[in-house]
C-alpha atoms as a PDB file:
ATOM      1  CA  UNK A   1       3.076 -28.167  18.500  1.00  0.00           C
ATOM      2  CA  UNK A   2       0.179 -25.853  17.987  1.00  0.00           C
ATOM      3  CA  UNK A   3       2.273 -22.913  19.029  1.00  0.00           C
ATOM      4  CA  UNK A   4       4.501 -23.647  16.355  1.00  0.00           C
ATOM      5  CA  UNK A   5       2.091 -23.997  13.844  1.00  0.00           C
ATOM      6  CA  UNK A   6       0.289 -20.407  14.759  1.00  0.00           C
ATOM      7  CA  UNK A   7       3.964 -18.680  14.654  1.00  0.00           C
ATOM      8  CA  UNK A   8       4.570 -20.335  11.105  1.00  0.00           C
ATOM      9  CA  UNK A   9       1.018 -19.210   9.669  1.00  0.00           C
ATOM     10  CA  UNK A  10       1.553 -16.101  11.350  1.00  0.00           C
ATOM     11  CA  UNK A  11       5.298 -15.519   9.855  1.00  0.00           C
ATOM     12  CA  UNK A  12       3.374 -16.447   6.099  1.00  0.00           C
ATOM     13  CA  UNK A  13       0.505 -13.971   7.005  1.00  0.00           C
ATOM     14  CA  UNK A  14       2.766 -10.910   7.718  1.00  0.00           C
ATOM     15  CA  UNK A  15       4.991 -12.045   4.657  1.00  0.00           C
ATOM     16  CA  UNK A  16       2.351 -11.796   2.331  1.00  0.00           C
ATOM     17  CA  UNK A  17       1.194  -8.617   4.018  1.00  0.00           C
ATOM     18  CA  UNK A  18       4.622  -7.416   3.313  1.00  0.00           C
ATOM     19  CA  UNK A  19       4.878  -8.505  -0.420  1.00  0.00           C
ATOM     20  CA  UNK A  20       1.310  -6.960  -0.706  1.00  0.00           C
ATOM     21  CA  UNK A  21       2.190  -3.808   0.453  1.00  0.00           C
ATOM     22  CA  UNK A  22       5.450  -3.492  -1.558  1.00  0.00           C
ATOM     23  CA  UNK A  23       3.486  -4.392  -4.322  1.00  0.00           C
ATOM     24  CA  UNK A  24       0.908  -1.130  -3.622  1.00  0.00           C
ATOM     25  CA  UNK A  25       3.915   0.739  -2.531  1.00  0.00           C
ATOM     26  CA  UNK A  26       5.486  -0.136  -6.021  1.00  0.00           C
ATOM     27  CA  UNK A  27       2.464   0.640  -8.464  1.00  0.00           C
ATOM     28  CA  UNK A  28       1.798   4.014  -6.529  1.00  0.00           C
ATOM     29  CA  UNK A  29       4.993   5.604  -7.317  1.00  0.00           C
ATOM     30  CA  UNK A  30       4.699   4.154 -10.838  1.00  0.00           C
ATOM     31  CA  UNK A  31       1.237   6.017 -11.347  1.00  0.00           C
ATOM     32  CA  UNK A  32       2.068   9.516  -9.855  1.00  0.00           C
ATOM     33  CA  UNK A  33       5.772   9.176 -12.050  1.00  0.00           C
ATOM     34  CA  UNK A  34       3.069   8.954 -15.129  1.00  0.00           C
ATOM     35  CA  UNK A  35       1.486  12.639 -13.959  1.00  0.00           C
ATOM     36  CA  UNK A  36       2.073  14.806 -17.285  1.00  0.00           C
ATOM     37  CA  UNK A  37       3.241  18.381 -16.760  1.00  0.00           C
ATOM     38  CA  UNK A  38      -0.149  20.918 -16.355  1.00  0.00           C
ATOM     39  CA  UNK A  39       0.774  24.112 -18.738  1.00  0.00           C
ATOM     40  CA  UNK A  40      -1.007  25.897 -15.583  1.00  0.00           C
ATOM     41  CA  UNK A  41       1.238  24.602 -13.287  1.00  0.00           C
ATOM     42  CA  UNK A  42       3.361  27.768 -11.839  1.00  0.00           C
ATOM     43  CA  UNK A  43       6.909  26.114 -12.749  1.00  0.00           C
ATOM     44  CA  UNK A  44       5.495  25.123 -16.245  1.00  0.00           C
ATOM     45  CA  UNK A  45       3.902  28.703 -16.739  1.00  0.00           C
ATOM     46  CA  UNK A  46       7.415  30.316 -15.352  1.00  0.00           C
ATOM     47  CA  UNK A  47       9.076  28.268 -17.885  1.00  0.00           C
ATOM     48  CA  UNK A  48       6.904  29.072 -21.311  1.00  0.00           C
ATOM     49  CA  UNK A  49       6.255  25.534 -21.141  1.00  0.00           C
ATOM     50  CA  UNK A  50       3.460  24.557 -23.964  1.00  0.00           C
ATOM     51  CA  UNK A  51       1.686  21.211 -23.860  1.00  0.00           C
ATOM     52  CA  UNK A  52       2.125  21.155 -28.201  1.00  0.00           C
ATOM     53  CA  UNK A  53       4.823  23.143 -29.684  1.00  0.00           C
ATOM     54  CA  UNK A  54       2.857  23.565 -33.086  1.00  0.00           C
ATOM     55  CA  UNK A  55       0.826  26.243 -31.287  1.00  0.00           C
ATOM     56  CA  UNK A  56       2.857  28.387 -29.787  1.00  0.00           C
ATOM     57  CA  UNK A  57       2.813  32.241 -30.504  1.00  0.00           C
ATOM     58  CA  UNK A  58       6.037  33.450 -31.939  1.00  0.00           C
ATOM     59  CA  UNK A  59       5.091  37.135 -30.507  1.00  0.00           C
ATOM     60  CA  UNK A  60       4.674  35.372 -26.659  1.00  0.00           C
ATOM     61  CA  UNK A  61       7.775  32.921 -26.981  1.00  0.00           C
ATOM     62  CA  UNK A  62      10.817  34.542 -28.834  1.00  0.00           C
ATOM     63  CA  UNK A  63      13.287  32.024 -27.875  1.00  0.00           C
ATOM     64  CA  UNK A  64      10.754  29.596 -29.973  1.00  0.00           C
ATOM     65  CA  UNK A  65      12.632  28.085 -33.131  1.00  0.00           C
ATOM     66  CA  UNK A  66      10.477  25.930 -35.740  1.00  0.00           C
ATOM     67  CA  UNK A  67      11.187  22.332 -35.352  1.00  0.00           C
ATOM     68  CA  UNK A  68      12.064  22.514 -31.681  1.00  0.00           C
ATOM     69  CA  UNK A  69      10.363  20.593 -28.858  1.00  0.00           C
ATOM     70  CA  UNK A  70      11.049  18.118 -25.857  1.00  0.00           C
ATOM     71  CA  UNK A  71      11.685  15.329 -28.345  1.00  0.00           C
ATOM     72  CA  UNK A  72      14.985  17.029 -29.306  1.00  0.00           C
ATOM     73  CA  UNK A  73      16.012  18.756 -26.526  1.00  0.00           C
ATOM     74  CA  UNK A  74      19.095  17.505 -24.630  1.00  0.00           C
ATOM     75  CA  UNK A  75      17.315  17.884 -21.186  1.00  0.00           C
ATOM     76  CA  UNK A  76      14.390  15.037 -22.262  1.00  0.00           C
ATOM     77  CA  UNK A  77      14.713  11.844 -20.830  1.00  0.00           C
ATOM     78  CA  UNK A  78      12.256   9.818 -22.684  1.00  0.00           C
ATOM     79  CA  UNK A  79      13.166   6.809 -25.614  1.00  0.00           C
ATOM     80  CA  UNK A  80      13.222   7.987 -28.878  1.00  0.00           C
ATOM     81  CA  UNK A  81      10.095   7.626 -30.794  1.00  0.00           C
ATOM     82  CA  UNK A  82       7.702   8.008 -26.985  1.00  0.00           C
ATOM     83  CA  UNK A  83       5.119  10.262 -26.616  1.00  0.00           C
ATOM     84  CA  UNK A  84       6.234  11.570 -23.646  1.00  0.00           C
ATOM     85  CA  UNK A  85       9.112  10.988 -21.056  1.00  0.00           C
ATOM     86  CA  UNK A  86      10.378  12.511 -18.256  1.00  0.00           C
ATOM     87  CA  UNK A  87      12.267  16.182 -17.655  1.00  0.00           C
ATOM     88  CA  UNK A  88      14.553  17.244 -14.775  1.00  0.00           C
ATOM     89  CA  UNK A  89      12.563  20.539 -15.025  1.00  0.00           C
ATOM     90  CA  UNK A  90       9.999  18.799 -13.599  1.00  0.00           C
ATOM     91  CA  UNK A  91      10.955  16.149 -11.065  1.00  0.00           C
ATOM     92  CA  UNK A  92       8.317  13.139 -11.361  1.00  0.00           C
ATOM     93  CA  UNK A  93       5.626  14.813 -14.181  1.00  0.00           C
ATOM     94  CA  UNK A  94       6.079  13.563 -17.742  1.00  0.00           C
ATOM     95  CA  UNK A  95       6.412  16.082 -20.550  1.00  0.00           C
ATOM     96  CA  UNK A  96       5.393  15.445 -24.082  1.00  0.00           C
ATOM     97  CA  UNK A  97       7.365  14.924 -26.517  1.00  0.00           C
ATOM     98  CA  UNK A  98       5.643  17.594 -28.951  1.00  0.00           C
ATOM     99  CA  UNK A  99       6.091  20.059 -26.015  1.00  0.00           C
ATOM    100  CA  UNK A 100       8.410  22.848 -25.486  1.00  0.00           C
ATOM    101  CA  UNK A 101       9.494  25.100 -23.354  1.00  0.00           C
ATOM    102  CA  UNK A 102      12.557  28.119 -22.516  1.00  0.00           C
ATOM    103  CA  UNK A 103      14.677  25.960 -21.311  1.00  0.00           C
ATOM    104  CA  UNK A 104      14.842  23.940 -24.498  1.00  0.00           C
ATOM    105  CA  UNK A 105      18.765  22.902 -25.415  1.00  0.00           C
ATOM    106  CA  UNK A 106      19.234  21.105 -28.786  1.00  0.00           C
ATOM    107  CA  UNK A 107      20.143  17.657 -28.367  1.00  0.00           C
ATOM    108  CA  UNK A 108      23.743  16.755 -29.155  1.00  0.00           C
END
């Protein structure tokens, strides 16, 4: 009877273990998905990419139009209205929503 009763707490222990580490598992991914986009970062930088699309120099970014930025663009994948959401330009970073870069597509 005893044996039983160490399996069964045993079987509970590791089940917990299990849930616990799913859990960790689970909150980790969430918090590196939340990583915003660094302007320094050699995609970004390769890209034009600008953390605020108010400031960007005409003379360095051509291809800039007024008005444009992430929130628009057809390639952002955040809700309307966020702050920031995510970009398949950049696999697992967020990018703002005031941001813009080259690769900007108006939103259809």
């Amino acid at each position: 009877m005893s044996r039983l009763t160490t399996l069964t707490s045993n079987r509970r222990v590791f089940m917990m273990q299990v849930a616990g580490a799913a859990t960790a598992v689970m909150a980790a991914s969430e918090a590196s998905a939340q990583a915003m986009v660094d302007e320094k970062d050699p995609q970004a930088a390769g890209l034009g990419y600008a953390a605020d699309a108010s400031k960007i120099d005409k003379s360095k970014a051509p291809k800039f139009a007024a008005g444009s930025n992430c929130g628009n663009c057809a390639l952002y994948q955040g809700k309307a209205g966020a702050a920031s959401g995510g970009c398949p330009l950049f696999a697992g970073k967020q990018v703002s929503a005031k941001a813009w870069c080259t690769a900007w597509a108006k939103k259809a």
